[in-house]
C-alpha atoms as a PDB file:
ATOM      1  CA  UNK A   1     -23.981 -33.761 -74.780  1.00  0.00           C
ATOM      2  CA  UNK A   2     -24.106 -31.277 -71.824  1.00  0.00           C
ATOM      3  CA  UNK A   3     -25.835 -28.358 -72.601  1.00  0.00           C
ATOM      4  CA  UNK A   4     -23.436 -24.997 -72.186  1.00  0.00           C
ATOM      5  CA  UNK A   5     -25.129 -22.863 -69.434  1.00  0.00           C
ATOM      6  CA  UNK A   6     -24.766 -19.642 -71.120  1.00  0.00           C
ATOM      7  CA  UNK A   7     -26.376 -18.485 -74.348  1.00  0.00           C
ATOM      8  CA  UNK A   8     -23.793 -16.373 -76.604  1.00  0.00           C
ATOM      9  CA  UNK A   9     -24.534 -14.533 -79.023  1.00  0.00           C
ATOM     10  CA  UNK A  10     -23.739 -11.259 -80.797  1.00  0.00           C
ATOM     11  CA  UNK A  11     -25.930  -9.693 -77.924  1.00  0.00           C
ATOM     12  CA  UNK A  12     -24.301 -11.360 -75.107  1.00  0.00           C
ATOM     13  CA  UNK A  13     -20.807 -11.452 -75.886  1.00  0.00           C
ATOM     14  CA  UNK A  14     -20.183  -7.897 -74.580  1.00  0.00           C
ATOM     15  CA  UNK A  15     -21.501  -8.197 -71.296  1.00  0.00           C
ATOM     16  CA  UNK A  16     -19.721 -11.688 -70.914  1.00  0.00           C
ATOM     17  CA  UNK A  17     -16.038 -10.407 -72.340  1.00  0.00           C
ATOM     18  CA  UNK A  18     -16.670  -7.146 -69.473  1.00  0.00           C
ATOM     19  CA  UNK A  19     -17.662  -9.488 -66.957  1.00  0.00           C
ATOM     20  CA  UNK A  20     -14.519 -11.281 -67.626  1.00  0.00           C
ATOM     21  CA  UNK A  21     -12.218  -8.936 -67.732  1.00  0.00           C
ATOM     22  CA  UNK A  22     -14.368  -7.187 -64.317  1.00  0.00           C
ATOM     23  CA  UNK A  23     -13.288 -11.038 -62.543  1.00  0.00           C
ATOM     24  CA  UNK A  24      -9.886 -10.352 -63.967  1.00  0.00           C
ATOM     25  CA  UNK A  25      -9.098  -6.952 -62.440  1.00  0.00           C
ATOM     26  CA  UNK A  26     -10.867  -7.790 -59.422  1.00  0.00           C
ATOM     27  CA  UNK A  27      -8.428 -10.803 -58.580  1.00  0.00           C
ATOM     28  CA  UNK A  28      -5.236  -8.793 -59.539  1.00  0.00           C
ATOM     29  CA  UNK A  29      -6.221  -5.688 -57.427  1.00  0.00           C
ATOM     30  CA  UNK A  30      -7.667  -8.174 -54.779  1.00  0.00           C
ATOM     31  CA  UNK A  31      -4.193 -10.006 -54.891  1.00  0.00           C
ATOM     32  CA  UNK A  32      -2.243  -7.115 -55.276  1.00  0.00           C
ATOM     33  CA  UNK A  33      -3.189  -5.730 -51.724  1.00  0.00           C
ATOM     34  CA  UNK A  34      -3.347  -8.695 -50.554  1.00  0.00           C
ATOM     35  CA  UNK A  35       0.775  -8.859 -51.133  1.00  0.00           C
ATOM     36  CA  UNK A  36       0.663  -5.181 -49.990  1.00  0.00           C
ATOM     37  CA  UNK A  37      -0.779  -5.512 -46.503  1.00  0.00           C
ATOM     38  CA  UNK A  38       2.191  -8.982 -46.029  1.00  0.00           C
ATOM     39  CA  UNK A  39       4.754  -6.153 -46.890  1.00  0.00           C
ATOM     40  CA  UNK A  40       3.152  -3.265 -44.655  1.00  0.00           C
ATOM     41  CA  UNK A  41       3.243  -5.841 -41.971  1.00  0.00           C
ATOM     42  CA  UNK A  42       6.867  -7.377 -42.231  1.00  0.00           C
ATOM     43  CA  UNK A  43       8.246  -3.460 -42.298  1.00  0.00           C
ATOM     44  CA  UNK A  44       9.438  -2.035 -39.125  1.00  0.00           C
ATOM     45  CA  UNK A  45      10.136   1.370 -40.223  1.00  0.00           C
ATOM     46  CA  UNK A  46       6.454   2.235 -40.715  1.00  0.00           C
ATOM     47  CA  UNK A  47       5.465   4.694 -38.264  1.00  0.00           C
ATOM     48  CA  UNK A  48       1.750   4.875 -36.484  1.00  0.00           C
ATOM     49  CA  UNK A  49       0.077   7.036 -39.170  1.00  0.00           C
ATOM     50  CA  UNK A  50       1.814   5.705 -41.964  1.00  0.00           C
ATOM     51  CA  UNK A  51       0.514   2.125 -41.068  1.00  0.00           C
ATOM     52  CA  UNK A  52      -2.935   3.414 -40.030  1.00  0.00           C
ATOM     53  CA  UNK A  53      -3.283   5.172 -43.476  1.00  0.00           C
ATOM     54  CA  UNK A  54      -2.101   2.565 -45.672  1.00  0.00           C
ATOM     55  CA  UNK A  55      -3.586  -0.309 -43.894  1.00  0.00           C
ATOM     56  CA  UNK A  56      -7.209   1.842 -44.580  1.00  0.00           C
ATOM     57  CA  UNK A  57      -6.218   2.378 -48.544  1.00  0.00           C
ATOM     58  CA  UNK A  58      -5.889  -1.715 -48.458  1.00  0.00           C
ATOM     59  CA  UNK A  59      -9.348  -2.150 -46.560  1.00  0.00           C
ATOM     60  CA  UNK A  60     -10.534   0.916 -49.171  1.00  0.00           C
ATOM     61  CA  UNK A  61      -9.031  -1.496 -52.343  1.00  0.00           C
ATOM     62  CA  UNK A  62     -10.421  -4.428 -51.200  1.00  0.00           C
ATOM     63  CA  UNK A  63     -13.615  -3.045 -50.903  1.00  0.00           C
ATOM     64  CA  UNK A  64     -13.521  -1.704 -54.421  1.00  0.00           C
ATOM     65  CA  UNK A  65     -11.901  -5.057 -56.067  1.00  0.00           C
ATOM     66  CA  UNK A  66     -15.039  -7.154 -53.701  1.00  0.00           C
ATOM     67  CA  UNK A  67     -17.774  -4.463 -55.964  1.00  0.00           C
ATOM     68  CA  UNK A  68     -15.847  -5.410 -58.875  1.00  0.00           C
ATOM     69  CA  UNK A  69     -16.259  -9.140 -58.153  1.00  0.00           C
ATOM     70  CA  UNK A  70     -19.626  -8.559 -57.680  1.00  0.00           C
ATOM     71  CA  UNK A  71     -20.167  -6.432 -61.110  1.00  0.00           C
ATOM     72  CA  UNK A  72     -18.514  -9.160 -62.773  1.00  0.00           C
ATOM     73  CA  UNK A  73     -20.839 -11.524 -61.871  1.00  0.00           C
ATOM     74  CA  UNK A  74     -24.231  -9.210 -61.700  1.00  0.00           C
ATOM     75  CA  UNK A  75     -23.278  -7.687 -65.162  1.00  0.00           C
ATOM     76  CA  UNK A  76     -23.280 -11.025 -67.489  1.00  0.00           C
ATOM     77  CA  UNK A  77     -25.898 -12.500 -65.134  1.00  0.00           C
ATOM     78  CA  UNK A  78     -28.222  -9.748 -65.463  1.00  0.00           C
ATOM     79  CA  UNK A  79     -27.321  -9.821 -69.060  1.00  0.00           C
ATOM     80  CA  UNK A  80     -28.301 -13.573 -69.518  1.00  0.00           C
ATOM     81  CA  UNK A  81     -31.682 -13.326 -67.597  1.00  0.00           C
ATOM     82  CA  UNK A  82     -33.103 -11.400 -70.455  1.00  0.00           C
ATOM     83  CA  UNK A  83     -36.071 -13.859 -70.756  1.00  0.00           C
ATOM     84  CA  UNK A  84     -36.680 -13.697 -67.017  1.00  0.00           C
ATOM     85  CA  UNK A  85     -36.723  -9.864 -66.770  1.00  0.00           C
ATOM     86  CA  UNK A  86     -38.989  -9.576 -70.103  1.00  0.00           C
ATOM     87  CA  UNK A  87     -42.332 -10.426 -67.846  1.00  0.00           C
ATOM     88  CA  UNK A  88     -41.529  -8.437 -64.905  1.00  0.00           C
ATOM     89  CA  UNK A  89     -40.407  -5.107 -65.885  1.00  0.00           C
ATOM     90  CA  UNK A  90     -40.253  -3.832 -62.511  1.00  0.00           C
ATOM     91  CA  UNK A  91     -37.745  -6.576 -61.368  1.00  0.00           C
ATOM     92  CA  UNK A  92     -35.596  -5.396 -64.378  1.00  0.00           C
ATOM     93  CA  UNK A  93     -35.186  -1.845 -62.962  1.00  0.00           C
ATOM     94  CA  UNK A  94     -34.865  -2.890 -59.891  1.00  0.00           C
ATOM     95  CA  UNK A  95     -32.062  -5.340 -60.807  1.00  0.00           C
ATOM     96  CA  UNK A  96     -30.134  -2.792 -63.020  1.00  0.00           C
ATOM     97  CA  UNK A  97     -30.757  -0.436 -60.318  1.00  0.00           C
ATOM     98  CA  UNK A  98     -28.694  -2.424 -57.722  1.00  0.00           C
ATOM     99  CA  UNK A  99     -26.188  -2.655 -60.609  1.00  0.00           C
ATOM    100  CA  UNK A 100     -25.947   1.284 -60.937  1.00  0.00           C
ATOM    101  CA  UNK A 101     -25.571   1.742 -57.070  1.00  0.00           C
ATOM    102  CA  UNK A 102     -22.643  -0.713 -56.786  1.00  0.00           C
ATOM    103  CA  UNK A 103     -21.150   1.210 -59.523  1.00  0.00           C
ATOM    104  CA  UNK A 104     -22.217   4.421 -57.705  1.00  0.00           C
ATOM    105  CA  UNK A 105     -20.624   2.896 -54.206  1.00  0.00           C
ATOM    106  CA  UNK A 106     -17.617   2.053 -55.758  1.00  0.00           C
ATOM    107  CA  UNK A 107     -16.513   5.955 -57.297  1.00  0.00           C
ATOM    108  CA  UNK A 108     -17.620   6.806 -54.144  1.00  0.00           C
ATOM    109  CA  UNK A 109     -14.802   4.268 -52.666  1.00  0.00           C
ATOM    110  CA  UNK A 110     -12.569   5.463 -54.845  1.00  0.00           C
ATOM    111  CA  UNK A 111     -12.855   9.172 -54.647  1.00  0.00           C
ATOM    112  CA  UNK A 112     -12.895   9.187 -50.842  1.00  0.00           C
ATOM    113  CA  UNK A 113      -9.476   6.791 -50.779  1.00  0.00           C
ATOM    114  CA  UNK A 114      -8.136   9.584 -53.298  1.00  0.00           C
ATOM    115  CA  UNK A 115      -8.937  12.322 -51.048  1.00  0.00           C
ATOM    116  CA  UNK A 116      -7.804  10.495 -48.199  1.00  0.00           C
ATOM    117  CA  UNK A 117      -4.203   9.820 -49.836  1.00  0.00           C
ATOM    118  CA  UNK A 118      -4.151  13.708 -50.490  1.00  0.00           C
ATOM    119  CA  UNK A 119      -4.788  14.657 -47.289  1.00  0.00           C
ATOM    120  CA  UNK A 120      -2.008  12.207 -45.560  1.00  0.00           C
ATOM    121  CA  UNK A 121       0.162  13.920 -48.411  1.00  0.00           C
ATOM    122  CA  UNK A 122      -0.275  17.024 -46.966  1.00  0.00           C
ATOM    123  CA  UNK A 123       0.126  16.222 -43.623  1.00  0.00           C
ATOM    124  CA  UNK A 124       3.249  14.178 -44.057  1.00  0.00           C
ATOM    125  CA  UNK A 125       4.666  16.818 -46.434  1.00  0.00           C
ATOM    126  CA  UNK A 126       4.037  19.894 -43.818  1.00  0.00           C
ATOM    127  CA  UNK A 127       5.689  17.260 -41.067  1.00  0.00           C
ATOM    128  CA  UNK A 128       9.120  17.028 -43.332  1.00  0.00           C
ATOM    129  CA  UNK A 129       8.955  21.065 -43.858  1.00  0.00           C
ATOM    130  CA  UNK A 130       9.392  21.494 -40.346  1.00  0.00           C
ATOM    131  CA  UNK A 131      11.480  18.783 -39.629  1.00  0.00           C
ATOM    132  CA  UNK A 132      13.800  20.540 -42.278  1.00  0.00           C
ATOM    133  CA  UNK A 133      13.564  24.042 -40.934  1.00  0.00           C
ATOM    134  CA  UNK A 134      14.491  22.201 -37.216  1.00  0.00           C
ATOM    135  CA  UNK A 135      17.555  20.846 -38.823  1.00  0.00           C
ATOM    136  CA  UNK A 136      18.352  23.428 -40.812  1.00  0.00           C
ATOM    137  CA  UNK A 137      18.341  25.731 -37.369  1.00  0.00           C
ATOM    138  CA  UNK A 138      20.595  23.200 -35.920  1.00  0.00           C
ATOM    139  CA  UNK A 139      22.924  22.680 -38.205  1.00  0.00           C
ATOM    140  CA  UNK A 140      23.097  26.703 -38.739  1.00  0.00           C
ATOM    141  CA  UNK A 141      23.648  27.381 -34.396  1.00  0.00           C
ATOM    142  CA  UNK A 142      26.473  24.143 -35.110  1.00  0.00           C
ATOM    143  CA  UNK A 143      28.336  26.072 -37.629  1.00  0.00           C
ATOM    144  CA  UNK A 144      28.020  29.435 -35.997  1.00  0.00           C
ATOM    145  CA  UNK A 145      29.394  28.383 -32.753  1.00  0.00           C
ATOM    146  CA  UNK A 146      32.132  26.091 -34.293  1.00  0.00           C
ATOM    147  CA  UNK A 147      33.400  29.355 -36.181  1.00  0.00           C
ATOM    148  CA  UNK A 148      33.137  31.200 -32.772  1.00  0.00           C
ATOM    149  CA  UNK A 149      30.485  33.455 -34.354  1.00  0.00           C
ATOM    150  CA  UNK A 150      27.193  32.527 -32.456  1.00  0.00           C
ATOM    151  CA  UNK A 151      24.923  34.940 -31.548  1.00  0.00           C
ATOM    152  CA  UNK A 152      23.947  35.696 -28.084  1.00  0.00           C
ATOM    153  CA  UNK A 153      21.121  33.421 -27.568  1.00  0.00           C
ATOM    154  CA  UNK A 154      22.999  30.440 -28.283  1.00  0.00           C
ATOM    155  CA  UNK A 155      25.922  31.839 -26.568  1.00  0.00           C
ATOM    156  CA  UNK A 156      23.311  32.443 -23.704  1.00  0.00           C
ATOM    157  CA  UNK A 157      22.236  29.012 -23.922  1.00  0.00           C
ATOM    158  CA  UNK A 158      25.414  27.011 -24.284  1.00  0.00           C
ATOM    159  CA  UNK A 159      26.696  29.020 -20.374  1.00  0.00           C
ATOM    160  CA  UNK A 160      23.447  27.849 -18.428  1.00  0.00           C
ATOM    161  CA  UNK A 161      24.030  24.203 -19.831  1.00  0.00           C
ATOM    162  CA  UNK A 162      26.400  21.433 -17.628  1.00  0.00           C
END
């Protein structure tokens, strides 16, 4: 009989089931942007920025789905290696130290994709307020000088044009 390569036990089983479900999220997120960045490409009605911003959130998600990856494997691994650690103490921290800064470089990741997404919010939303306002003018000088009522600048206007 071949011997299984993990032990489980009552004190293993955690860190294997959130390793597992770590690999699982990882793949669908991985995946997901993977079918994300096909559909940003094959869509001719993205503009410049909007293809520049959401091609970086699908670099930015890849990123966090490849630290995932990683924590799914370095979690359980770490978790297994138990006996190893035990002698050298100082490998242990170090090990579970690595562990925390992946963690730590993924929120960071995340928050600045977040704050990135807000701020291309707020630039695209103050581009569609003025956009508005320019139509808005326009399609107030059209009515005005359909009813015969413009005012003098657009009456000014409409003379010195062929």
């Amino acid at each position: 009989m071949i011997p299984f390569p993990v032990r489980v036990d009552a004190n293993t089983l955690p860190a294997l089931v959130m390793g597992a479900l770590l690999l699982l999220v990882a793949a669908a997120l991985s995946l997901k942007q993977w079918w994300a960045y096909r559909r940003l490409t094959l869509n001719p009605k993205v503009d410049e920025a909007g293809y520049v911003h959401t091609e970086r959130q699908i670099r930015n998600r890849l990123i966090v789905g490849g630290l995932m990856f990683v924590l799914g494997v370095a979690i359980p691994l770490g978790d297994q290696a138990d006996v190893f650690f035990r002698a050298r103490p100082g490998l242990f921290f170090a090990y579970w130290m690595v562990v925390l800064l992946l963690v730590f470089a993924m929120v960071v990741v995340v928050i600045g994709d977040v704050l990135s997404t807000l701020a291309y919010a707020r630039v695209a939303q103050f581009a569609l307020r003025r956009e508005r306002r320019e139509l808005e003018e326009e399609i107030r000088r059209y009515r005005a000088s359909k009813n015969g009522h413009a005012d003098s600048e657009t009456q000014d206007a409409n003379r010195h044009e062929p």
